[in-house]
Protein backbone atom coordinates (compact mmCIF):
# COMPACT_ATOMS: atom_id res chain seq x y z
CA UNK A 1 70.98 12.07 95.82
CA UNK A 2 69.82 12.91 92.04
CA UNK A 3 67.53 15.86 91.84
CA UNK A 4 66.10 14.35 89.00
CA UNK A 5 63.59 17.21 87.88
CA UNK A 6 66.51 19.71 87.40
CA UNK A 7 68.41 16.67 85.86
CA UNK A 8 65.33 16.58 83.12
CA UNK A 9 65.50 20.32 82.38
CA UNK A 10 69.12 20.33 81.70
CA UNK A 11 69.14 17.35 79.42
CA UNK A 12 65.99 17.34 77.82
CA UNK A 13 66.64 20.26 75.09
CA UNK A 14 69.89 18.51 74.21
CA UNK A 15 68.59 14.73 74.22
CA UNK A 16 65.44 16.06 71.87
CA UNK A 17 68.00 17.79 69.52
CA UNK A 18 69.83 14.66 69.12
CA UNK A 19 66.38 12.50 68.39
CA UNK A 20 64.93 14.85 66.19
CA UNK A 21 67.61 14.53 64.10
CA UNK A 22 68.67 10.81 64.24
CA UNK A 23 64.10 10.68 63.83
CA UNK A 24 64.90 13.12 60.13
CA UNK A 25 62.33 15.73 61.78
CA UNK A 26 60.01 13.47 63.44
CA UNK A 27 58.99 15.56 66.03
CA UNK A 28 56.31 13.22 67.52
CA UNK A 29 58.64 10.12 67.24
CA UNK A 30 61.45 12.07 68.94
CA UNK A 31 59.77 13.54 71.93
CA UNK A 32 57.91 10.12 72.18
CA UNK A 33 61.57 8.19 72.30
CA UNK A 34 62.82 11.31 74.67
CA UNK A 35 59.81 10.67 76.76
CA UNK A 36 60.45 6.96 77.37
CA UNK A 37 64.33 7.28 77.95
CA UNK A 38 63.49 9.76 80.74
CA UNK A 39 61.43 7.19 82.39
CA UNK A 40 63.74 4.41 81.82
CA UNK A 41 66.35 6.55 83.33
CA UNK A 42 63.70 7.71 86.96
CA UNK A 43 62.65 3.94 86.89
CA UNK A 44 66.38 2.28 86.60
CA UNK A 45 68.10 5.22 88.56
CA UNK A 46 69.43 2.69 91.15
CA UNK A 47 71.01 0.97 88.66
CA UNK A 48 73.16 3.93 87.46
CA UNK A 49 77.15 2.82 88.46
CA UNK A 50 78.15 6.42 88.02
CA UNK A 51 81.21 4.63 85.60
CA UNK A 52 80.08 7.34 83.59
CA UNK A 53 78.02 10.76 83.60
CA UNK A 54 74.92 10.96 84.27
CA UNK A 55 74.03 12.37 81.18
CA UNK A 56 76.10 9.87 79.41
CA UNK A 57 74.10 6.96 80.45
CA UNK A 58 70.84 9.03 79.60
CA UNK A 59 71.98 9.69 75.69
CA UNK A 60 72.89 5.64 75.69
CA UNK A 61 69.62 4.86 77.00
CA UNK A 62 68.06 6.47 74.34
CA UNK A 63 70.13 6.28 71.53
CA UNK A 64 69.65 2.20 72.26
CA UNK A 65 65.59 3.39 72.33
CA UNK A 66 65.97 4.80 68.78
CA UNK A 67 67.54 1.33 67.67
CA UNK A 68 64.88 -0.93 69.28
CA UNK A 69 62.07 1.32 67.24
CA UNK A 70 63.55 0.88 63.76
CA UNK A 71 64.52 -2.86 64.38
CA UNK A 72 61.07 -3.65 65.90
CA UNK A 73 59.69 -1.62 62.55
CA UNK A 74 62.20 -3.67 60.56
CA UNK A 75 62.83 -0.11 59.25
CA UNK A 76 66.01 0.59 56.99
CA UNK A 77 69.10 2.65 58.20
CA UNK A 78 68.19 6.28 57.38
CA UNK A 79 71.36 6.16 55.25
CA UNK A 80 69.72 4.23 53.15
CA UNK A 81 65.75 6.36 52.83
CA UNK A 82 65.90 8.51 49.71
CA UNK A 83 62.67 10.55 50.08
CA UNK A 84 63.35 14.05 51.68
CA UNK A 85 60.37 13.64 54.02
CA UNK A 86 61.28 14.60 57.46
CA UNK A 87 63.73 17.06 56.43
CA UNK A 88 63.05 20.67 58.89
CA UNK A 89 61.33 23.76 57.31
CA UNK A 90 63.97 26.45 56.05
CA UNK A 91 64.15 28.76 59.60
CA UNK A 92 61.26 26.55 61.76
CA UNK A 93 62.23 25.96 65.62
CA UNK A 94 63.59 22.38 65.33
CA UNK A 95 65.71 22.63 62.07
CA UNK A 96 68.85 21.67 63.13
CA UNK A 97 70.87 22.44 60.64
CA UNK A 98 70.55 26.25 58.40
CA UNK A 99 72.58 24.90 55.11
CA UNK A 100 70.00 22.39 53.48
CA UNK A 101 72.31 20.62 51.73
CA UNK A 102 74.31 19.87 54.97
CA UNK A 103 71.40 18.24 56.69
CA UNK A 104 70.81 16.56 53.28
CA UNK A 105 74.03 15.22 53.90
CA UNK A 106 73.87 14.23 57.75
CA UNK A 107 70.23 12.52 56.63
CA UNK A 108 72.04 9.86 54.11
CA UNK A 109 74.84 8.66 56.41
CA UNK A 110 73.82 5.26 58.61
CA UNK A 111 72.52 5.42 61.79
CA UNK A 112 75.76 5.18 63.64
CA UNK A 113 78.02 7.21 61.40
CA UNK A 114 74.92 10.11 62.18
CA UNK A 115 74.24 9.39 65.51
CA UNK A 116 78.56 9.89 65.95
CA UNK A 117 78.85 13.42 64.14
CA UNK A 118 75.33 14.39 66.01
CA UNK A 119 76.41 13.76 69.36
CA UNK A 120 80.21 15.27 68.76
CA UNK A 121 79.68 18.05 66.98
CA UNK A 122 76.01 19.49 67.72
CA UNK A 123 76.13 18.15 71.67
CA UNK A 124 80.20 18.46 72.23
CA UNK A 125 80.75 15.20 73.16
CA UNK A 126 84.19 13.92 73.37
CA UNK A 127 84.90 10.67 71.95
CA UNK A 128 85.29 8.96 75.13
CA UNK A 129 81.44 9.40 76.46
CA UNK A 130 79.89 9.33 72.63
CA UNK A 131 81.82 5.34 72.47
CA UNK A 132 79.66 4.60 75.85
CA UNK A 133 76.36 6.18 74.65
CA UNK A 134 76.97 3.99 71.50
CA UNK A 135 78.25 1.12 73.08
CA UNK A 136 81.38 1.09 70.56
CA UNK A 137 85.15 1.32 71.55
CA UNK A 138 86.85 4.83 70.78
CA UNK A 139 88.61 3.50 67.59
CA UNK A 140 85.49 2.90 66.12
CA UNK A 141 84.07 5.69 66.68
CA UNK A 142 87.06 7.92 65.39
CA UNK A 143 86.50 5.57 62.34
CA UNK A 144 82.73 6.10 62.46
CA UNK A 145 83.62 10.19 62.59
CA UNK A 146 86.57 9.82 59.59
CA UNK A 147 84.09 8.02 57.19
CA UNK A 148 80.90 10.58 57.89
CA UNK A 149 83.04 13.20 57.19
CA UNK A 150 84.20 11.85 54.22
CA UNK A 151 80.90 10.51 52.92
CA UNK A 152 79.70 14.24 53.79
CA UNK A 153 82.54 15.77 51.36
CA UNK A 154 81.24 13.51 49.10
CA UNK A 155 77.80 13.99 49.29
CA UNK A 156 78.03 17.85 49.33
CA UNK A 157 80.68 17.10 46.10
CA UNK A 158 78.68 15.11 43.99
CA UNK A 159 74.93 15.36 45.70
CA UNK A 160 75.30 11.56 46.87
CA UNK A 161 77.63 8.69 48.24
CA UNK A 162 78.06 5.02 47.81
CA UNK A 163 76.68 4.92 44.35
């Protein structure tokens, strides 16, 4: 049996981390797709094949939520935004990241190549859960991981990518 309260206070710092940032700063839009993977999670519980962790099948849940918002929007990648709206005051509560330029960076990769280096290096997730929360195999996502980080040299090098 789940204790699913306890289950929501140990997850639901990490899961808004990862929104906020995949939302560029959104706060409302991240605690809003937080909200409703939580409740997709309580209401599908007995469909959880325990394959994977718990937790696992949480960030997948709403990692997909995130996706079905900017397709039903028929919004662009973040990768490919260029305003700096969104982007965390210096030293306020929710910005993730304390070098500007770095977040900067993070902000202008796609949605997958972010959502990658979010989940394995701000929520230490090894490659094996990260490829089931993104639904990709772990090849991919050790590609995904090899071209953020070099699309972050660049940026940070030259102030963009791509162009």
């Amino acid at each position: 049996m789940i204790d699913f309260d306890r289950f929501v206070l140990e997850q639901q710092e990490s899961l808004r981390r990862f929104l906020l940032s995949l939302c560029e700063g959104d706060k409302a839009l991240a605690d809003d797709l937080a909200q409703e993977a939580f409740i997709k999670a309580y209401l599908g519980i007995h469909t959880f094949s325990s394959r994977s962790r718990l937790s696992t099948w949480l960030f997948r849940i709403a990692y997909n939520g995130f996706i079905d918002y900017r397709r039903k929007r028929r919004l662009p990648e973040t990768g490919e935004l260029e305003s700096a709206a969104g982007v965390p005051e210096e030293g306020s509560a929710d910005s993730a990241f304390d070098n500007e330029s770095l977040y900067m960076a993070i902000r202008s990769l796609s949605d997958q190549e972010k959502a990658a280096v979010l989940l394995f290096y701000m929520e230490d997730k090894p490659i094996k859960e990260i490829s089931r929360i993104l639904g990709k195999k772990e090849g991919a996502v050790k590609v995904q991981l090899s071209r953020a980080r070099e699309h972050i040299r660049e940026y940070l090098k030259t102030g963009n990518y791509g162009q």
